[in-house]
Protein backbone atom coordinates (compact mmCIF):
# COMPACT_ATOMS: atom_id res chain seq x y z
CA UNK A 1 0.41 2.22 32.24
CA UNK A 2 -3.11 2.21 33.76
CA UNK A 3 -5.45 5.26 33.99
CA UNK A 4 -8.17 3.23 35.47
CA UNK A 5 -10.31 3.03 32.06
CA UNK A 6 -7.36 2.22 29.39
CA UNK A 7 -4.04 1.82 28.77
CA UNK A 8 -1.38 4.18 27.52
CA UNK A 9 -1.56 1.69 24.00
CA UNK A 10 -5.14 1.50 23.89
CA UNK A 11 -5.45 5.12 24.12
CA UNK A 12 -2.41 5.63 21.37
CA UNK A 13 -4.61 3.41 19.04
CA UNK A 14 -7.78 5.15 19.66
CA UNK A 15 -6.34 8.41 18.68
CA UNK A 16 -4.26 7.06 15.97
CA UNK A 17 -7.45 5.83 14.36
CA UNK A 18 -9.36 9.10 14.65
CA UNK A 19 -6.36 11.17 13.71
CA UNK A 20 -6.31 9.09 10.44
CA UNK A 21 -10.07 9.38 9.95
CA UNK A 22 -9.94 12.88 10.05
CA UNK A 23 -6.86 12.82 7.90
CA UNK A 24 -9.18 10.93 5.42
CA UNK A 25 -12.23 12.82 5.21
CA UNK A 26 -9.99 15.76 4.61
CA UNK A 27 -8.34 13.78 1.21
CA UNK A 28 -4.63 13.89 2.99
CA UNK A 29 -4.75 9.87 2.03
CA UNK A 30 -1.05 10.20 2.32
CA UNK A 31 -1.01 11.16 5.78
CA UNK A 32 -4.09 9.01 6.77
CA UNK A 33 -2.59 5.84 5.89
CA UNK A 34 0.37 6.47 8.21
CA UNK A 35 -1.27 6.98 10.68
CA UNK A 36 -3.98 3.83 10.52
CA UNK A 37 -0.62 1.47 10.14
CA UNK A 38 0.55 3.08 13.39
CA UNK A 39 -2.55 2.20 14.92
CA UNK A 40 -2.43 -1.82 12.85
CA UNK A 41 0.99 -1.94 15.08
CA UNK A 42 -0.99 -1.69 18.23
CA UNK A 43 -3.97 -3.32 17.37
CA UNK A 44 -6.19 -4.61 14.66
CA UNK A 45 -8.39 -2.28 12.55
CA UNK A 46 -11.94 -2.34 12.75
CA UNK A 47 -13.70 -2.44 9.55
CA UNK A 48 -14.18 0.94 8.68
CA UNK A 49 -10.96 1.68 9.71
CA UNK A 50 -9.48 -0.96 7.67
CA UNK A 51 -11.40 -0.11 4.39
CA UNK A 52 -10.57 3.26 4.20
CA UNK A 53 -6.57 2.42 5.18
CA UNK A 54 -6.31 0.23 2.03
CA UNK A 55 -8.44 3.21 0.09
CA UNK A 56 -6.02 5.55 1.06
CA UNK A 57 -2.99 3.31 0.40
CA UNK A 58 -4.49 3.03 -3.51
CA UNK A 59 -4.91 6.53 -3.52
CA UNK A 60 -1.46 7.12 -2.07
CA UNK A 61 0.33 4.82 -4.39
CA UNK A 62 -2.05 4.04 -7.61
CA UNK A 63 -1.15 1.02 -9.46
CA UNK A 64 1.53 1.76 -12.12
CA UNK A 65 0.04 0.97 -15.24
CA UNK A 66 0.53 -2.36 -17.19
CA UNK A 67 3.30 -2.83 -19.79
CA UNK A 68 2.08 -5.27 -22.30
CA UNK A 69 5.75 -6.72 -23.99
CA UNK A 70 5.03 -8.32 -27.90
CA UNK A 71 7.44 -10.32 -29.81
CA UNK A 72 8.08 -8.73 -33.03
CA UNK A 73 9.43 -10.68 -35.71
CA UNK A 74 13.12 -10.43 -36.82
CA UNK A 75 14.36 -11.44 -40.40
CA UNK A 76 15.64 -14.51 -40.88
CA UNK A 77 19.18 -15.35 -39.99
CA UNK A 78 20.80 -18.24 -42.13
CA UNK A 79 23.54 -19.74 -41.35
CA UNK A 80 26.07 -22.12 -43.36
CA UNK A 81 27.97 -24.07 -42.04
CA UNK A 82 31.79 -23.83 -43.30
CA UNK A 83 33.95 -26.94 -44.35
CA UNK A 84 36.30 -27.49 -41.78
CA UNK A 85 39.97 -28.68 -43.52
């Protein structure tokens, strides 16, 4: 659909992209992020745009923290072998 300055799409990504900026200056990073991938399925981010969606995806989900696994020693198992008849 043609309004004679943008399509129905174009305008769906424009105010995807400013819903989610305001969504993002108000710290609802949540929110924000939904709404800048909605507007990555029409079209590609601009910079800004695209800098604060992967801001607001860290802040949304913050990387879990690292689990550092050591091998602790065991005592020492001997085993005999048995004569076999």
């Amino acid at each position: 659909m043609w309004d004679g300055t943008m399509t129905a799409s174009q305008r769906y990504y424009t105010a995807s992209v400013r819903f989610a900026d305001d969504l993002y200056a108000a710290l609802d990073y949540c929110a924000a992020y939904d709404q800048y991938q909605k507007a990555a399925a029409i079209g590609q981010l601009d910079g800004n745009a695209a800098a604060n969606s992967a801001n607001a995806f860290n802040q949304c989900y913050p990387p879990t923290a690292e689990i550092i696994i050591e091998a602790t020693p065991t005592s020492e198992v001997i085993v005999e072998a048995t004569p076999t008849p």
